[in-house]
C-alpha atoms as a PDB file:
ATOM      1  CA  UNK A   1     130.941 -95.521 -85.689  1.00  0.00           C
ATOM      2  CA  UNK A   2     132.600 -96.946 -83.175  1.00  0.00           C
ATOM      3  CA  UNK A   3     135.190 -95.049 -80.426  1.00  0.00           C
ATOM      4  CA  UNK A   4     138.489 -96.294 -81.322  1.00  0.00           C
ATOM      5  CA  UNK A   5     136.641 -96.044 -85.474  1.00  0.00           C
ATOM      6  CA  UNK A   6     135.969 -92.280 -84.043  1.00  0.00           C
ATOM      7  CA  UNK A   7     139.792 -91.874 -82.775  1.00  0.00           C
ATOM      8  CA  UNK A   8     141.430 -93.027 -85.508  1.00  0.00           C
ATOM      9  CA  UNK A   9     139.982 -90.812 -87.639  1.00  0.00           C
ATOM     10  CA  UNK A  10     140.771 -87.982 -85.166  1.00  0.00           C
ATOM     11  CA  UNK A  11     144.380 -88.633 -85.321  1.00  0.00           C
ATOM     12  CA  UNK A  12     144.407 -89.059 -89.222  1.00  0.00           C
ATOM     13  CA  UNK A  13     142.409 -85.332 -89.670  1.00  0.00           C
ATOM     14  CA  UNK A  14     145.770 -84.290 -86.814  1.00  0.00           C
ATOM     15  CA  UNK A  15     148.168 -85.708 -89.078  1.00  0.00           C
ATOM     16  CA  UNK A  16     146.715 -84.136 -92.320  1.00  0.00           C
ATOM     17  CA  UNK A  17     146.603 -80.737 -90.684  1.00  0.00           C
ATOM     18  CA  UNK A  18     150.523 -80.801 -89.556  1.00  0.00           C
ATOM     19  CA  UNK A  19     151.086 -81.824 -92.849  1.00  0.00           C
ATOM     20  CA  UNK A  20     149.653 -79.027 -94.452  1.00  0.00           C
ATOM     21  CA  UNK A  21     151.644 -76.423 -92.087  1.00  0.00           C
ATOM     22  CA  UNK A  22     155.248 -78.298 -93.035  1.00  0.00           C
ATOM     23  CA  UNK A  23     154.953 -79.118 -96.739  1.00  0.00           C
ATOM     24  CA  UNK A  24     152.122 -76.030 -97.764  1.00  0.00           C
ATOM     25  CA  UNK A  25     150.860 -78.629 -99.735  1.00  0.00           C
ATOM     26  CA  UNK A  26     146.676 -78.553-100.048  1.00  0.00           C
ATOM     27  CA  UNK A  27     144.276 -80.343 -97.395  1.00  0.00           C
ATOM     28  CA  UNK A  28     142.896 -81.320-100.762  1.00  0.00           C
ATOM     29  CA  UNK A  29     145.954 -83.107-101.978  1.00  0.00           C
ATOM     30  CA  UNK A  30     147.203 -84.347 -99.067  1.00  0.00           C
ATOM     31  CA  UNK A  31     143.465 -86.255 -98.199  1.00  0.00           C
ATOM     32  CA  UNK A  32     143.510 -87.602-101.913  1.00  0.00           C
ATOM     33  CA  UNK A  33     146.746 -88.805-101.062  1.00  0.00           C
ATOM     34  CA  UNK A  34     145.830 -90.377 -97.785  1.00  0.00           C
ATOM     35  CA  UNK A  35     143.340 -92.612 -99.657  1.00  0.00           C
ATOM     36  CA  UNK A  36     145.614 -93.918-102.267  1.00  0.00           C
ATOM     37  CA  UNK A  37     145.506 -97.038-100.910  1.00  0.00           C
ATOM     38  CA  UNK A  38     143.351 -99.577-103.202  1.00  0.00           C
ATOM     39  CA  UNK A  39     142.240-103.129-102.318  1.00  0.00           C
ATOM     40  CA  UNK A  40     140.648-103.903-105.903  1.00  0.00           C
ATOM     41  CA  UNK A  41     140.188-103.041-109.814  1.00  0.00           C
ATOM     42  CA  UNK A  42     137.346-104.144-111.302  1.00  0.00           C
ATOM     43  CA  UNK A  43     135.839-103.265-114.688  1.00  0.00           C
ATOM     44  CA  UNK A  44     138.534-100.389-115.002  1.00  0.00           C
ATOM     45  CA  UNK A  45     136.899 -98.549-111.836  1.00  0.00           C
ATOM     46  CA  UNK A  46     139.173 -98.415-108.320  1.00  0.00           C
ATOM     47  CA  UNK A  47     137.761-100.057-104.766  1.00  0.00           C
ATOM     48  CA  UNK A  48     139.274 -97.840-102.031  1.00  0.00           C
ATOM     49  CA  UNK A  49     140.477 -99.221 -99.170  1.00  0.00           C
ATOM     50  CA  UNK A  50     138.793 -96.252 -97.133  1.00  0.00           C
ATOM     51  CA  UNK A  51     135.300 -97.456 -99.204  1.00  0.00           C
ATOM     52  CA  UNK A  52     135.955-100.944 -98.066  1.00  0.00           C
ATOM     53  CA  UNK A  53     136.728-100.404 -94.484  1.00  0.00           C
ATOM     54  CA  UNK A  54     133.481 -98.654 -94.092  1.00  0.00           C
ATOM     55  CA  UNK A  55     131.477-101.347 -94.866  1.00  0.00           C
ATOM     56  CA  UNK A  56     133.602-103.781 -93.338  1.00  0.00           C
ATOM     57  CA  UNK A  57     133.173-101.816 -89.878  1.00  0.00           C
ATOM     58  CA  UNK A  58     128.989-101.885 -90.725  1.00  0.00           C
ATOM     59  CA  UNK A  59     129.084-105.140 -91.407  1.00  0.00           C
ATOM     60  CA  UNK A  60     131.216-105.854 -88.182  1.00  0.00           C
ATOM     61  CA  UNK A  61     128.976-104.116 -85.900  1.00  0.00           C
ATOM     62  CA  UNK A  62     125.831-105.884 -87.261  1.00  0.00           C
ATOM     63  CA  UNK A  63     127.817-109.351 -86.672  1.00  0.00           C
ATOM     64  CA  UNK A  64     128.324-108.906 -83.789  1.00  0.00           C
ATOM     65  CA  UNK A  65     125.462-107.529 -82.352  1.00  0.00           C
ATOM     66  CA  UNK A  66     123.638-110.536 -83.814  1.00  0.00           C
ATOM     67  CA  UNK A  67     126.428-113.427 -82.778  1.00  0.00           C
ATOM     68  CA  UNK A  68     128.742-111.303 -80.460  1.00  0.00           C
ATOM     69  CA  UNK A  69     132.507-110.862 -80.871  1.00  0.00           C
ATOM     70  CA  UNK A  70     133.499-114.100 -80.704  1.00  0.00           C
ATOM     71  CA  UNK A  71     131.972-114.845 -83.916  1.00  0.00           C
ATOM     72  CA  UNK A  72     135.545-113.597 -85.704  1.00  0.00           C
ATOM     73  CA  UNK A  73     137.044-116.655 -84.414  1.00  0.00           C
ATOM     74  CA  UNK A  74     135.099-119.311 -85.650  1.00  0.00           C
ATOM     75  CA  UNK A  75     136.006-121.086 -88.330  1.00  0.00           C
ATOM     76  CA  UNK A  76     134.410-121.290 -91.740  1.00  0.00           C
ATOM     77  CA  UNK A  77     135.809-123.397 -95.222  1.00  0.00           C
ATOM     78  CA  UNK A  78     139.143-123.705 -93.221  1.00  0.00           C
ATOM     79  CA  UNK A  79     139.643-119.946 -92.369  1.00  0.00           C
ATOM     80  CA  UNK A  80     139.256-117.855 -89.221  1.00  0.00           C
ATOM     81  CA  UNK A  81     135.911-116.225 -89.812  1.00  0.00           C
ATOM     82  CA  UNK A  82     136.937-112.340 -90.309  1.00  0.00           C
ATOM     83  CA  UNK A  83     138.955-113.484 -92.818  1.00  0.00           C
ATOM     84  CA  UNK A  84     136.451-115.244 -94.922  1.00  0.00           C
ATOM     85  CA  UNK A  85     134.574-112.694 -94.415  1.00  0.00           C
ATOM     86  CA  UNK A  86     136.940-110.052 -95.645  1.00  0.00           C
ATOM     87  CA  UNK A  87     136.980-111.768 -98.570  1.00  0.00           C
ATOM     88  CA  UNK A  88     133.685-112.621 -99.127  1.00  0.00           C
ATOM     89  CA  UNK A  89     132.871-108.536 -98.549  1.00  0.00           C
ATOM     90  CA  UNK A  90     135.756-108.111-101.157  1.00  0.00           C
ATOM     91  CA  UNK A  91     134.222-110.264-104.211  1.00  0.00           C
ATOM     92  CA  UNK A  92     130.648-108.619-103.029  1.00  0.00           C
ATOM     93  CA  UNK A  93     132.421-105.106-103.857  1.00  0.00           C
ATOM     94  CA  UNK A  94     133.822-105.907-106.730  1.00  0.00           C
ATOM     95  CA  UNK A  95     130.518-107.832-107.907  1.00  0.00           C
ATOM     96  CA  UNK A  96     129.150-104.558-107.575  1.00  0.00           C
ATOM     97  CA  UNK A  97     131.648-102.718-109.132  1.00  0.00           C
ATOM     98  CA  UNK A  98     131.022-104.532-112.302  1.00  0.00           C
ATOM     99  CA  UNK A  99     126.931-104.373-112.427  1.00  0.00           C
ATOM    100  CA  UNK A 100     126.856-100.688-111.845  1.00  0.00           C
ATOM    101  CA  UNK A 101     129.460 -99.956-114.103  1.00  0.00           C
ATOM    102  CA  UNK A 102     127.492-101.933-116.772  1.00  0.00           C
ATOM    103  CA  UNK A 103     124.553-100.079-115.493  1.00  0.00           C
ATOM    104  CA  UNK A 104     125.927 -96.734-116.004  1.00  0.00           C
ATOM    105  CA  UNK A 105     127.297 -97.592-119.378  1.00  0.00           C
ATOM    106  CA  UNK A 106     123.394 -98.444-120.307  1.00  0.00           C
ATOM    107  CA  UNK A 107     122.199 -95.345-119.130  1.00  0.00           C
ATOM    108  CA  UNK A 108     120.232 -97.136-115.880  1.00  0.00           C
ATOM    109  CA  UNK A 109     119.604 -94.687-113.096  1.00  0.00           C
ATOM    110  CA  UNK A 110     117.187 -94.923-109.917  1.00  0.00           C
ATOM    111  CA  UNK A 111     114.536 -92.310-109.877  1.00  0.00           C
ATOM    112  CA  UNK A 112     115.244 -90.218-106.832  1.00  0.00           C
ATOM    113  CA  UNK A 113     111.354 -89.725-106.412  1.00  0.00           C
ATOM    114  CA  UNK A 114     111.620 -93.672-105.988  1.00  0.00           C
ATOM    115  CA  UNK A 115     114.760 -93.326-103.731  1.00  0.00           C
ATOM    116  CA  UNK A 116     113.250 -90.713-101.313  1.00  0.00           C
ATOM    117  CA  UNK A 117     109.996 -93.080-101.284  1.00  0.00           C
ATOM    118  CA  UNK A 118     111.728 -95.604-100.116  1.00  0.00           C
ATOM    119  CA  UNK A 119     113.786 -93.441 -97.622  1.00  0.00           C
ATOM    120  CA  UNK A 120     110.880 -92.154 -96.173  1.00  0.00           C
ATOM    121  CA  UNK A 121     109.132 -95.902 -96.123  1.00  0.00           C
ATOM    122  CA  UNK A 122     111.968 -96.661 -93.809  1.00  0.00           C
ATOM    123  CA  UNK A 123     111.714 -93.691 -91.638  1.00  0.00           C
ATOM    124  CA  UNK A 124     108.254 -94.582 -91.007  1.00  0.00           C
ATOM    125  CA  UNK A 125     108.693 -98.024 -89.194  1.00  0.00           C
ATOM    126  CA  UNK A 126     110.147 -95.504 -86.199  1.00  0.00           C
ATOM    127  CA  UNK A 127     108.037 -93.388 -84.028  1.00  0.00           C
ATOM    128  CA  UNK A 128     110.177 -90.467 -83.944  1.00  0.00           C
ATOM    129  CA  UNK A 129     112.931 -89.203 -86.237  1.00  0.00           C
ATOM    130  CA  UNK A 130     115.278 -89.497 -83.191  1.00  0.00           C
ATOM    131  CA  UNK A 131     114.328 -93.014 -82.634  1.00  0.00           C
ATOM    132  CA  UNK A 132     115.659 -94.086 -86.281  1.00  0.00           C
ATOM    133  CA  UNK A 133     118.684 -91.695 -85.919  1.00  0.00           C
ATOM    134  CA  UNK A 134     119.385 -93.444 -83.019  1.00  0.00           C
ATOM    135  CA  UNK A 135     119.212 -96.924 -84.384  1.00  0.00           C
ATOM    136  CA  UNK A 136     121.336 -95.646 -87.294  1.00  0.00           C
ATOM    137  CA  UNK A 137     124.062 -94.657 -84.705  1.00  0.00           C
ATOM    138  CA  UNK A 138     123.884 -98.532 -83.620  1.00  0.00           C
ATOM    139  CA  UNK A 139     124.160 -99.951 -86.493  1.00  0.00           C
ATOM    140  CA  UNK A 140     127.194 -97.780 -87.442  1.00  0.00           C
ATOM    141  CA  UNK A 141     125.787 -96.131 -90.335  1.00  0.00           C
ATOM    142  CA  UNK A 142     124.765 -93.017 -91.220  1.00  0.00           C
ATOM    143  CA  UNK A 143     121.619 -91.710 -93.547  1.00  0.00           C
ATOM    144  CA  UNK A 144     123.972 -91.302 -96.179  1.00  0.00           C
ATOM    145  CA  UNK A 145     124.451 -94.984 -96.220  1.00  0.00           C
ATOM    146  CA  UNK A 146     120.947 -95.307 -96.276  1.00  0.00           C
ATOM    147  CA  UNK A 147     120.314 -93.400 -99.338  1.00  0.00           C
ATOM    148  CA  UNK A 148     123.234 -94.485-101.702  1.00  0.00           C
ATOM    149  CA  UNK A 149     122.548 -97.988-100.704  1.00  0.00           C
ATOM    150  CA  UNK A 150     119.013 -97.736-101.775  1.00  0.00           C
ATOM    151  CA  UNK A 151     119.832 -96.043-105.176  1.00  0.00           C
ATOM    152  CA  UNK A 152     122.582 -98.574-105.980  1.00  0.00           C
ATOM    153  CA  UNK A 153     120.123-101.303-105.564  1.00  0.00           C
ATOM    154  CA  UNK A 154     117.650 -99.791-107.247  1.00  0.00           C
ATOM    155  CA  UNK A 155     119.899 -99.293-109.944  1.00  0.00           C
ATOM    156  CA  UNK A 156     120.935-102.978-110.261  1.00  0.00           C
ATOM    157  CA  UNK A 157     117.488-103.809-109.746  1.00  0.00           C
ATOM    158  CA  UNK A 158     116.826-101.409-112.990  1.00  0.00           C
ATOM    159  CA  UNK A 159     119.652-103.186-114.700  1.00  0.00           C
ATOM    160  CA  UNK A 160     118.661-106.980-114.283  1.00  0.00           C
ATOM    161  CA  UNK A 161     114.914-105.782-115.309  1.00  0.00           C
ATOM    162  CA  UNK A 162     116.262-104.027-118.701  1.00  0.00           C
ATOM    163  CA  UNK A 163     118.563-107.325-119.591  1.00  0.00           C
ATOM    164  CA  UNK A 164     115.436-109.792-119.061  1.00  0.00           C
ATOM    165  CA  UNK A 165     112.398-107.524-119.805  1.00  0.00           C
ATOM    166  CA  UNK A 166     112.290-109.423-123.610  1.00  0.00           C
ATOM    167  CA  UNK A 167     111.827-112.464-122.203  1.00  0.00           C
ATOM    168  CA  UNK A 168     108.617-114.771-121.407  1.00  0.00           C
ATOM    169  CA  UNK A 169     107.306-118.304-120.589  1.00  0.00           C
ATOM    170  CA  UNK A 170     105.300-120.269-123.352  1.00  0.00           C
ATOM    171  CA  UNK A 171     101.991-121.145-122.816  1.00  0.00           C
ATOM    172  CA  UNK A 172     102.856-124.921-123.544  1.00  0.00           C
ATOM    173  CA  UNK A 173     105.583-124.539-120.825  1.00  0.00           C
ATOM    174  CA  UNK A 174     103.168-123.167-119.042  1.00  0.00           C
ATOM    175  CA  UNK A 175     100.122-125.987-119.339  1.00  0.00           C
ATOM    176  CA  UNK A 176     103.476-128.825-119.066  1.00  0.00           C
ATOM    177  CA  UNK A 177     104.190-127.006-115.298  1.00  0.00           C
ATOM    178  CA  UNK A 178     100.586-126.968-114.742  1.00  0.00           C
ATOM    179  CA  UNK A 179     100.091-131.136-114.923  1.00  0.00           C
ATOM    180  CA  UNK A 180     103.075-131.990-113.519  1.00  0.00           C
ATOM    181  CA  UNK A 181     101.933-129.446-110.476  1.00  0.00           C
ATOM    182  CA  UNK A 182      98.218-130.136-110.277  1.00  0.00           C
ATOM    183  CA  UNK A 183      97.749-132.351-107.438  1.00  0.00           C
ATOM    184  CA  UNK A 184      99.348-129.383-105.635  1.00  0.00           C
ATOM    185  CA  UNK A 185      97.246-126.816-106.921  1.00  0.00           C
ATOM    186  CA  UNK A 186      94.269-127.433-104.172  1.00  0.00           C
ATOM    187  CA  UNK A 187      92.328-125.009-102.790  1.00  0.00           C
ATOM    188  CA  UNK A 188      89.740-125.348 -99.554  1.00  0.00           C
ATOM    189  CA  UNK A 189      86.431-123.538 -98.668  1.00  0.00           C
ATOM    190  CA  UNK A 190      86.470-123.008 -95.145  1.00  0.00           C
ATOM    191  CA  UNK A 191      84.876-121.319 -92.158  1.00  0.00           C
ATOM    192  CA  UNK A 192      85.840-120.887 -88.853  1.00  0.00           C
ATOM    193  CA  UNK A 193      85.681-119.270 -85.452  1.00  0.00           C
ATOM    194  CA  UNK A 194      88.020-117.252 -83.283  1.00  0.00           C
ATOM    195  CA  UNK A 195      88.285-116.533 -79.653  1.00  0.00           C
ATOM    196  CA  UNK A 196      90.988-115.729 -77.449  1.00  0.00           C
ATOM    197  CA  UNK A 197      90.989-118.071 -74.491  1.00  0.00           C
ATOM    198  CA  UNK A 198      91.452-121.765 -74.974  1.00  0.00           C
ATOM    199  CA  UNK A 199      88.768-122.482 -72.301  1.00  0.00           C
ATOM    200  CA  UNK A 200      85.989-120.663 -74.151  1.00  0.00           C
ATOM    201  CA  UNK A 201      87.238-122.403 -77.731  1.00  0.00           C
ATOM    202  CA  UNK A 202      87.024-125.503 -75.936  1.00  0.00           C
ATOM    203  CA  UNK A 203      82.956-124.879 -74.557  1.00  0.00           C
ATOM    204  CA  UNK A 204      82.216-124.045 -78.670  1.00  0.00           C
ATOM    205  CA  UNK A 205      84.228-126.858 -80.108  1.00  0.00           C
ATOM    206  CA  UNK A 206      82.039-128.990 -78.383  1.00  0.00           C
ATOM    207  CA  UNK A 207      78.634-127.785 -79.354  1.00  0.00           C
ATOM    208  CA  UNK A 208      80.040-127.544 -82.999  1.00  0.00           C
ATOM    209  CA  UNK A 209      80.871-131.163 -82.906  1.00  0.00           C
ATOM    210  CA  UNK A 210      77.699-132.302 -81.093  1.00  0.00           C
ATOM    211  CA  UNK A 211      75.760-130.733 -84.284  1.00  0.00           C
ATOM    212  CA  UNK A 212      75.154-126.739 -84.013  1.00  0.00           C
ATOM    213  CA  UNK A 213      75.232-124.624 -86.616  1.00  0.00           C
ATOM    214  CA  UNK A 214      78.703-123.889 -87.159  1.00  0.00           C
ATOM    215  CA  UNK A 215      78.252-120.644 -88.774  1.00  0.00           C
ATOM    216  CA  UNK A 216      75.465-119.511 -86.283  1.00  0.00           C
ATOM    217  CA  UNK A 217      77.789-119.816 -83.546  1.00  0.00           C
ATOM    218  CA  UNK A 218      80.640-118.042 -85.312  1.00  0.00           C
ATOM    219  CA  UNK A 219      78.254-115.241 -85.653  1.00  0.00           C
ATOM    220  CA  UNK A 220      77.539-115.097 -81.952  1.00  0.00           C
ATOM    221  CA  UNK A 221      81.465-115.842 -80.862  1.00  0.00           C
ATOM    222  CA  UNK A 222      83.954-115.384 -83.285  1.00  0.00           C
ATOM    223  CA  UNK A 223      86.181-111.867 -82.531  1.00  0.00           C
ATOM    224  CA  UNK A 224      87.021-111.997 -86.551  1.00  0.00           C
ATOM    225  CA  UNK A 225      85.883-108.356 -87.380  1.00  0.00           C
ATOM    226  CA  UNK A 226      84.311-109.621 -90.314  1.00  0.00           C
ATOM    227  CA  UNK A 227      82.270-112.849 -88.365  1.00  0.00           C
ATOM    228  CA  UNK A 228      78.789-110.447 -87.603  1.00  0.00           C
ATOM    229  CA  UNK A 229      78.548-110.004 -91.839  1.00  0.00           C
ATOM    230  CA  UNK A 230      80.107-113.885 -92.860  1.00  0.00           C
ATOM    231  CA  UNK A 231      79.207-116.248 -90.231  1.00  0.00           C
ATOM    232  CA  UNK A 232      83.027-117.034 -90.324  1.00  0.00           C
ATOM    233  CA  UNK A 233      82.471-117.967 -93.925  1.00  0.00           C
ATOM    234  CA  UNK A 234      86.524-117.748 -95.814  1.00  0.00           C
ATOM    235  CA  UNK A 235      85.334-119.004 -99.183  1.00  0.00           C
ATOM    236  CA  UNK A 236      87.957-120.392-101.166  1.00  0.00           C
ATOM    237  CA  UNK A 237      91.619-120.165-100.525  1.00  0.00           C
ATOM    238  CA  UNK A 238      94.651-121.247-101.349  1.00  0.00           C
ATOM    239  CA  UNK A 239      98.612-122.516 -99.735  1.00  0.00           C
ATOM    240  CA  UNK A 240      99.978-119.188 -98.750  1.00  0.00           C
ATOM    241  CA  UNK A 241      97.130-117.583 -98.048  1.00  0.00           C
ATOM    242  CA  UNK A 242      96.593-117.986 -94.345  1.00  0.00           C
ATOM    243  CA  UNK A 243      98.719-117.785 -91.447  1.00  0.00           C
ATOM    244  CA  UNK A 244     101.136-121.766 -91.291  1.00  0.00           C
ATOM    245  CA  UNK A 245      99.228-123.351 -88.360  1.00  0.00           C
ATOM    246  CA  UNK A 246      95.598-122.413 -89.511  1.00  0.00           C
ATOM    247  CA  UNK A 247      96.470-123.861 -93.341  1.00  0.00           C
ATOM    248  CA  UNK A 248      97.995-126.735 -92.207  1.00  0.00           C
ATOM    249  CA  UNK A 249      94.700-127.672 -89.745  1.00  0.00           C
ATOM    250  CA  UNK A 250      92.339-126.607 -92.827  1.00  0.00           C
ATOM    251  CA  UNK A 251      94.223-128.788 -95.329  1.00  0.00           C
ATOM    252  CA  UNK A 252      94.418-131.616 -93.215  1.00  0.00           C
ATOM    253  CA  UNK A 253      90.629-131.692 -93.443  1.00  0.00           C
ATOM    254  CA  UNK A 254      87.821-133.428 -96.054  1.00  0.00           C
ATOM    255  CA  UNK A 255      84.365-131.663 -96.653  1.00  0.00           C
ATOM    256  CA  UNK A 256      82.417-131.780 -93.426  1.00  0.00           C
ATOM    257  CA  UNK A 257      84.840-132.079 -91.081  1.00  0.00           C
ATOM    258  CA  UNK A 258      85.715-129.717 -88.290  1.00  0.00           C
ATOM    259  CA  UNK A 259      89.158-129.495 -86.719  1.00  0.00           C
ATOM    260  CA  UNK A 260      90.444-129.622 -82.973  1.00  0.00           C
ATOM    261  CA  UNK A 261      91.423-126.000 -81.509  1.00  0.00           C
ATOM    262  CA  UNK A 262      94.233-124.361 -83.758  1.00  0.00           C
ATOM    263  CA  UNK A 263      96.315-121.682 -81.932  1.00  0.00           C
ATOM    264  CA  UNK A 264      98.242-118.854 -84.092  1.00  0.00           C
ATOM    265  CA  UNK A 265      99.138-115.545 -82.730  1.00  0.00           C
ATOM    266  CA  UNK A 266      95.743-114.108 -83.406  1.00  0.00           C
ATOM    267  CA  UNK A 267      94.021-116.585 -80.540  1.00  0.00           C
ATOM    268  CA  UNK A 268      92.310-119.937 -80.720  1.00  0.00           C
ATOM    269  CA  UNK A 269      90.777-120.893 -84.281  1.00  0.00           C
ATOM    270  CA  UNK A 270      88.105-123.642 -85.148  1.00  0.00           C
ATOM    271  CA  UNK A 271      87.823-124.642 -88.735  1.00  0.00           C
ATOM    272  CA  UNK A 272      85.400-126.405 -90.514  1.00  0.00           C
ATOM    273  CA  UNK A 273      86.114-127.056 -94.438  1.00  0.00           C
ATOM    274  CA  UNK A 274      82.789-127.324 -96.530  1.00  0.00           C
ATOM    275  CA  UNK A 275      84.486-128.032 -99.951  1.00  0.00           C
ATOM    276  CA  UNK A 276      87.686-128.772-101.644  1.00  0.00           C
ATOM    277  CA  UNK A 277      88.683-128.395-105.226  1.00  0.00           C
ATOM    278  CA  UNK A 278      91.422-128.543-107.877  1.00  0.00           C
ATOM    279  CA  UNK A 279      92.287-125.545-109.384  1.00  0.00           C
ATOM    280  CA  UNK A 280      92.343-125.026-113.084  1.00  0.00           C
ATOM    281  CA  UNK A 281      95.181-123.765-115.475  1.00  0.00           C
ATOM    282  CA  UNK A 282      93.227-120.699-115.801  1.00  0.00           C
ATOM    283  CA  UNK A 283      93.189-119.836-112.129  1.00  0.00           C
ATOM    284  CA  UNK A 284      96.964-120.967-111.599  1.00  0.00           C
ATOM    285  CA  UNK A 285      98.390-119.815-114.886  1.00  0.00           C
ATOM    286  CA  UNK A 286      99.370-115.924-113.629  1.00  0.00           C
ATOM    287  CA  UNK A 287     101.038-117.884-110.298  1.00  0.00           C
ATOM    288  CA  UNK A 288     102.399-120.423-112.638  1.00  0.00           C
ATOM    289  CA  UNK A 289     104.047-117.915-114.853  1.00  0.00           C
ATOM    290  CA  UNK A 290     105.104-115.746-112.182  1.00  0.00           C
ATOM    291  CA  UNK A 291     107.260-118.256-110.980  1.00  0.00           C
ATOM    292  CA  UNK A 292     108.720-120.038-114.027  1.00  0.00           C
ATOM    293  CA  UNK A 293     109.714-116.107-115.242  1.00  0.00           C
ATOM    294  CA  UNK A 294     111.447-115.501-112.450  1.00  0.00           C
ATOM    295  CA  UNK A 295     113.338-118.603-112.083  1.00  0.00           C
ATOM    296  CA  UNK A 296     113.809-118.470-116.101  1.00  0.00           C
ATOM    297  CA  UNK A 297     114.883-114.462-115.458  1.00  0.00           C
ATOM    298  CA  UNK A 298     117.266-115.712-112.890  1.00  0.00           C
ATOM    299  CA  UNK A 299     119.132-118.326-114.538  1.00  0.00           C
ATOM    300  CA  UNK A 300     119.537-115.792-117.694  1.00  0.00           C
ATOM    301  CA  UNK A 301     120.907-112.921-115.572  1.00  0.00           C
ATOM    302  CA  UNK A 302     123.438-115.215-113.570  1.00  0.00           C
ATOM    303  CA  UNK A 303     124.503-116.455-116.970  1.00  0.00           C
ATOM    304  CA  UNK A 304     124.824-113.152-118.250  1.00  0.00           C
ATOM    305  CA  UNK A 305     126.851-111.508-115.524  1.00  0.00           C
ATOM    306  CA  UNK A 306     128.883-114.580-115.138  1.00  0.00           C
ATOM    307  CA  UNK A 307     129.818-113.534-118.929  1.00  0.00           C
ATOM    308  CA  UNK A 308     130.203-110.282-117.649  1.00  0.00           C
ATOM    309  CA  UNK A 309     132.359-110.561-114.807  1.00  0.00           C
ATOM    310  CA  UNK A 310     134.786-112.997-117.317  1.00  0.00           C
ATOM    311  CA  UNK A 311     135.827-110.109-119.449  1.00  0.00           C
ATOM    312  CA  UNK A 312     136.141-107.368-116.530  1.00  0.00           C
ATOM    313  CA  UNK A 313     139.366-106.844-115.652  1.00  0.00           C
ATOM    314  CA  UNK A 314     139.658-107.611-111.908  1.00  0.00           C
ATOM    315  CA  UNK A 315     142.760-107.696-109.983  1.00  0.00           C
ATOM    316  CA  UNK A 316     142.428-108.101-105.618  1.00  0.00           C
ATOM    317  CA  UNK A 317     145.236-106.608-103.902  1.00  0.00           C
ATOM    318  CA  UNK A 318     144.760-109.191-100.760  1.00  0.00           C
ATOM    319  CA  UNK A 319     147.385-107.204 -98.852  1.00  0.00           C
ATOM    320  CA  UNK A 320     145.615-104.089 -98.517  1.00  0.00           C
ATOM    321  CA  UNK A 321     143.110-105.942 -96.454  1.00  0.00           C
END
């Protein structure tokens, strides 16, 4: 939360308590009161202005930590930038609105064992507790954020998974994906050796190419962990499997070949393929179906809530912005 966020608020929690000493009405009352104000209805259930400016005010801070404040006057489809994305935040809310009120009306919770997992998943990419505390502050949230915004998309997540769980690929689908795909489905067996300095990659390249055995002198070189028990043997893999510039080098390759010096972030590689192969339906069906589910569970659910969202009342009260 910002400072002028933090003295706003001040003055509000001021007015509230004078107004409490001259009408005797209830602090209770009188806050209900002060968040009247509504920016949307959506499936029968109220968006709150207050609700909306706090996540208008994350999403600011992230924005412009990333692109700076100037990024609010840019323009985007014709409009000044914080406006489209007031808007944009706006239908996002109200999107919302509408899945977890068809969630609830399911029965679809999260499982706060799974919530607090995930919580604590978080807390663990930080060294101390005061370290993510602090980079809650900069972000402008707060752990209670953290935790309702994890349940709510486990929620929806819970949701789109009870809607599609019936459905499934057929295995001719399957096989027809499979042909039309094959030529892509190749996979390489490859070996290769790592060191760190391109001067020493350079001395071994050249005694692999002038005929040593490859896999000799990855035993004796290679700072792989696993070189001493493979001889920088890989076996088979696959696209996806390795890091971008080592799979494009090894790919590149025919049986027999060895490659120039391939840098990644993990030092200097040489690679030498021994075989290539196509691989069959059987190998590639579980990826195949994998993705033809998802893309088929996808188009369903989009479909569905598209239905969804057509017969939820939803009325945007731009004004309140």
């Amino acid at each position: 939360m910002n400072k002028k966020r933090s003295l706003s608020m001040v003055l509000i929690i001021s007015m509230l308590a004078i107004s409490v000493l001259l009408t005797g009405c209830s602090s209770v009352n009188t806050a209900q009161a002060a968040d009247s104000i509504i920016v949307a209805k959506a499936a029968g259930q109220e968006i709150k202005k207050s609700y909306y400016d706090d996540m208008f005010n994350i999403f600011k801070v992230q924005q412009e930590q990333n692109y700076g404040p100037e990024i609010w006057e840019k323009e985007v489809s014709g409009k000044k930038y914080i406006d489209f994305a007031k808007e944009e935040l706006l239908n996002s809310l109200i999107d919302e609105t509408i899945l977890l009120k068809k969630a609830a009306d399911l029965g679809v919770i999260a499982s706060q064992d799974k919530v607090d997992e995930e919580v604590e998943y978080i807390r663990q990419m930080f060294e101390s507790d005061k370290e993510y505390k602090d980079y809650l502050a900069a972000q402008g949230i707060t752990e209670d954020y953290v935790i309702n915004s994890i349940r709510k998309r486990m929620v929806i997540s819970n949701f789109i998974n009870e809607v599609t769980e019936s459905m499934d690929v057929p295995e001719n689908e399957l096989r027809a994906a499979y042909d039309s795909m094959k030529n892509s489905f190749i996979s390489v067996k490859a070996s290769h050796i790592l060191v760190e300095s391109k001067e020493e990659a350079t001395k071994i390249l050249e005694r692999a190419k002038s005929g040593e055995d490859f896999n000799k002198l990855a035993a004796e070189f290679s700072i792989d962990p696993s070189a001493k028990e493979n001889s920088g043997d890989l076996g088979y893999f696959s696209t996806g499997d390795m890091v971008p510039e080592f799979e494009k080098a090894a790919f590149s390759l025919e049986p027999g070949q060895i490659s120039g010096l391939v840098q990644s972030d993990y030092g200097f590689h040489i690679i030498k393929v021994e075989d290539r192969k196509v691989l069959s339906f059987d190998e590639t069906k579980t990826q195949i179906k994998d993705e033809l589910l998802s893309n088929k569970k996808n188009e369903y659910f989009t479909s569905y809530f598209e239905e969804l969202k057509s017969k939820a009342e939803v009325i945007k009260y731009m004004e309140n912005l």
